[in-house]
C-alpha atoms as a PDB file:
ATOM      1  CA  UNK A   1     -11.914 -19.671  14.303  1.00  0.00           C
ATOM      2  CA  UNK A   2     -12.554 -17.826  11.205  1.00  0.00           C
ATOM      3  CA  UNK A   3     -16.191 -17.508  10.135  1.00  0.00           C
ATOM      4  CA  UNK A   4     -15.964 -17.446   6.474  1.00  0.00           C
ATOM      5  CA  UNK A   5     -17.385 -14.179   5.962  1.00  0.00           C
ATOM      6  CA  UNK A   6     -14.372 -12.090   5.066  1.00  0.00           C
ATOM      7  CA  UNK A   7     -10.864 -13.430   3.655  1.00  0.00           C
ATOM      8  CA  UNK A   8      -7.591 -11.871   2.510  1.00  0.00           C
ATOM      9  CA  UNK A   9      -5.651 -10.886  -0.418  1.00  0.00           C
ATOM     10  CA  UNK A  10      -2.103  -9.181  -1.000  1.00  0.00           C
ATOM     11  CA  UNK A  11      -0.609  -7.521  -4.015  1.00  0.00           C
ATOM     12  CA  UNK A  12       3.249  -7.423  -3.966  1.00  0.00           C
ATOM     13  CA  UNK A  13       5.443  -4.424  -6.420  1.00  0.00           C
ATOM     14  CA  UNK A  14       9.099  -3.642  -6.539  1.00  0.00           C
ATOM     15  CA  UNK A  15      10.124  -0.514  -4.091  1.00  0.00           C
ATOM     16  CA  UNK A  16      12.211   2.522  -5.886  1.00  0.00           C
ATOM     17  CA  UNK A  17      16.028   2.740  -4.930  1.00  0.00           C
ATOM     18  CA  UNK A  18      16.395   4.960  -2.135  1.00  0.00           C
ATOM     19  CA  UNK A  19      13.582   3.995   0.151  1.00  0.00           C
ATOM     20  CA  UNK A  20      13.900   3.156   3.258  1.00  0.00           C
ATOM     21  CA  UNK A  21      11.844   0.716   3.475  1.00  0.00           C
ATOM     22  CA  UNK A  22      14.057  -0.957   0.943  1.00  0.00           C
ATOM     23  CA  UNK A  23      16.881  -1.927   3.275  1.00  0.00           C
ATOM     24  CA  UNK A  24      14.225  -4.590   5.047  1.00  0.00           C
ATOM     25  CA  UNK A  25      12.112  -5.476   1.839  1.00  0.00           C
ATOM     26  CA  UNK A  26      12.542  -5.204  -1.798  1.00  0.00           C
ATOM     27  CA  UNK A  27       9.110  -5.776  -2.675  1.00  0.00           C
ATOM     28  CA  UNK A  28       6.232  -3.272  -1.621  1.00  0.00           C
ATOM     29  CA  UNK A  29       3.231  -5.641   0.046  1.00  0.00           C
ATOM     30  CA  UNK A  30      -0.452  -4.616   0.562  1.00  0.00           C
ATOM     31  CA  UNK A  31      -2.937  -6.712   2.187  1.00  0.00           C
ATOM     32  CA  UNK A  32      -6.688  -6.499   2.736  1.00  0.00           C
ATOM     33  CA  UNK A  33      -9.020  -7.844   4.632  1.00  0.00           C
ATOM     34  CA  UNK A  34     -12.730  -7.961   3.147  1.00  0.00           C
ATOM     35  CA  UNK A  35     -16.091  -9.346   3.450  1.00  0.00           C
ATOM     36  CA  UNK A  36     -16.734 -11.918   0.991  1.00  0.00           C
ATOM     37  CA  UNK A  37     -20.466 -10.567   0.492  1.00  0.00           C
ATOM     38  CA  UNK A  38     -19.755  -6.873  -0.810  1.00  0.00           C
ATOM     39  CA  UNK A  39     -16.289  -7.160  -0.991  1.00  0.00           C
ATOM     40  CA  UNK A  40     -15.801  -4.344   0.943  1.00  0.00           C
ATOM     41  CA  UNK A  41     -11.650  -3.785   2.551  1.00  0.00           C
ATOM     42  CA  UNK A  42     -12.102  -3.690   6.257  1.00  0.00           C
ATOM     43  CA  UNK A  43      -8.593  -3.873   7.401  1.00  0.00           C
ATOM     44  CA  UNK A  44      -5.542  -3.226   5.065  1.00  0.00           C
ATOM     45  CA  UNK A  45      -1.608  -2.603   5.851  1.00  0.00           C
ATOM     46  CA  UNK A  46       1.120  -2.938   3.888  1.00  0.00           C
ATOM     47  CA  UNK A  47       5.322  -2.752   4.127  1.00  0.00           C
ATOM     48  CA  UNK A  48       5.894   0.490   4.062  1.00  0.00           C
ATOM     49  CA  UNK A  49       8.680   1.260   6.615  1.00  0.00           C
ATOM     50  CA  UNK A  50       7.271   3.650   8.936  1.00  0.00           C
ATOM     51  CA  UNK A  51       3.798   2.895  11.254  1.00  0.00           C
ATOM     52  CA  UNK A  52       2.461   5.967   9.947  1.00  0.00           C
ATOM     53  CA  UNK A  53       2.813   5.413   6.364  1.00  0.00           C
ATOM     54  CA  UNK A  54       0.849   2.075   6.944  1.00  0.00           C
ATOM     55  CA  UNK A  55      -1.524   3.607   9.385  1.00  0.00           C
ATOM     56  CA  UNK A  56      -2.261   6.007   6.400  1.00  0.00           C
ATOM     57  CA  UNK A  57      -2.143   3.551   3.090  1.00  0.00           C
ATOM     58  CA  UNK A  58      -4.760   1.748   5.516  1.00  0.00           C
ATOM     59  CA  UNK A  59      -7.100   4.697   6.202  1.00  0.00           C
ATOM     60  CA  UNK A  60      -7.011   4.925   2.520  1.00  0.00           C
ATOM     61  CA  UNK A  61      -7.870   1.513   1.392  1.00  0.00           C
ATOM     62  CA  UNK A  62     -10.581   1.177   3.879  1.00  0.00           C
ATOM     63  CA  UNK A  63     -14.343   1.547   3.045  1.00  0.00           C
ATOM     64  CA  UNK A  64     -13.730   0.759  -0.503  1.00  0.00           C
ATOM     65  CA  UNK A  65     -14.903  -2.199  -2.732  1.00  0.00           C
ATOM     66  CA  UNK A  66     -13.158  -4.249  -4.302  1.00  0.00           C
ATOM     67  CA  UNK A  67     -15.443  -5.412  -6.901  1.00  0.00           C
ATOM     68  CA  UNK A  68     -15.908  -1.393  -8.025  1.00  0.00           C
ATOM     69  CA  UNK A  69     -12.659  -2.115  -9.592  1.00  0.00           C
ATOM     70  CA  UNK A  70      -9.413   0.070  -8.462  1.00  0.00           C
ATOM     71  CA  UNK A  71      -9.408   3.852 -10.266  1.00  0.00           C
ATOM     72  CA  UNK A  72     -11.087   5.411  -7.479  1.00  0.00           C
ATOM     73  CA  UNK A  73      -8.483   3.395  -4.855  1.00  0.00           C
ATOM     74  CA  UNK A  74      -5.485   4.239  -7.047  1.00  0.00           C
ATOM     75  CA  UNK A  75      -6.622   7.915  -7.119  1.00  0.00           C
ATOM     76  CA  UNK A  76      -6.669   8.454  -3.895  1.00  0.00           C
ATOM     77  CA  UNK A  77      -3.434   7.149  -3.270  1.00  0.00           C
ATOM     78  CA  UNK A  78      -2.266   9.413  -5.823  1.00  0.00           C
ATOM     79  CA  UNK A  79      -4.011  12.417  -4.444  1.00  0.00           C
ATOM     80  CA  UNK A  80      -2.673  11.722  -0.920  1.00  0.00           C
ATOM     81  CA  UNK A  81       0.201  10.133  -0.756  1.00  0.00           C
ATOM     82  CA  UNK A  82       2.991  11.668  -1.976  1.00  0.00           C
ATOM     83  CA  UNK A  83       6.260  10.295  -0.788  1.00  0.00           C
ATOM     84  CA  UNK A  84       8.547   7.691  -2.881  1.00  0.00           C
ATOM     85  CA  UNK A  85       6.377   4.741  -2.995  1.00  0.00           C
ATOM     86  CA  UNK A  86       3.271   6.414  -4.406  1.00  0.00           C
ATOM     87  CA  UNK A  87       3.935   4.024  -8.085  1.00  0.00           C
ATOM     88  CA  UNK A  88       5.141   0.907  -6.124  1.00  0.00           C
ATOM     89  CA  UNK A  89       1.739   1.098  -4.320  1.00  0.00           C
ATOM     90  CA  UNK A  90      -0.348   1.843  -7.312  1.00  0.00           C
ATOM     91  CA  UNK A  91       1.514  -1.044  -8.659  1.00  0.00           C
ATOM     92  CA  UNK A  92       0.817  -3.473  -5.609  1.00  0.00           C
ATOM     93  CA  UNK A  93      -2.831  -2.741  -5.685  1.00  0.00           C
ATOM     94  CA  UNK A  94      -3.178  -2.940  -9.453  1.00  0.00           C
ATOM     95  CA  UNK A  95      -1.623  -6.679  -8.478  1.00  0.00           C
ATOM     96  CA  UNK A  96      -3.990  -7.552  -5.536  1.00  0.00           C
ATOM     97  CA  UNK A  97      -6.851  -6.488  -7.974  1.00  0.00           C
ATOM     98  CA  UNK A  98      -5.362  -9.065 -10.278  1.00  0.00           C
ATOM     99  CA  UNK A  99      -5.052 -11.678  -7.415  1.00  0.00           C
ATOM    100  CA  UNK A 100      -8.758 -10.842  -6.942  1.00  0.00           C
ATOM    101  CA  UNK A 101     -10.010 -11.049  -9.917  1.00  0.00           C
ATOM    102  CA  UNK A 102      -8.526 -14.540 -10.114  1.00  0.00           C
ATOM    103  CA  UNK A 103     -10.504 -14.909  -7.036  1.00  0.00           C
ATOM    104  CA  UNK A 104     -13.719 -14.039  -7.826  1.00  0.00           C
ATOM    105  CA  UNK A 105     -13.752 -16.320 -11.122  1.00  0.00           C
ATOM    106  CA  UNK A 106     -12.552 -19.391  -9.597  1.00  0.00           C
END
């Protein structure tokens, strides 16, 4: 039974031509898991085709806040990852900020 101390959130972009990742999904996903008192990610994955890639976009995401806002989030993922996706994800999270955002204010 959940607790009510966390929830989750996704943001969703179009993936590049090319990717391979493409030939399962055409739309990039990345979900979070944070804690609904700092807003902090504790958990996040996203469709990226291989385990690694999502192990890393997670290692990433973790740790930060959500309510800081997403420059420092989107810089990292443009500072370390560098493969194909790097704009679809910037995109995704620029759209789970959105979905959070709507969030926070409702």
């Amino acid at each position: 039974m959940h607790t009510g101390k966390t929830y989750f959130i996704a943001g969703h972009a179009r993936l590049p031509q090319g990717m391979a990742a493409r030939s399962i999904f055409d739309t990039l996903t990345i979900t979070v898991e944070a804690d609904t008192k700092y807003h902090v990610i504790l958990e996040a994955s996203c469709t990226l085709a291989t385990e690694h890639g999502r192990n890393f976009i997670g290692q990433l995401l973790r740790g930060c806040s959500l309510q800081d806002g997403m420059d420092e989030v989107i810089q990292r993922v443009t500072d370390y990852y560098l493969g194909k996706a790097q704009n679809a994800l910037v995109a995704a999270l620029r759209d789970l900020h959105n979905q959070y955002v709507i969030y926070k204010n409702s």
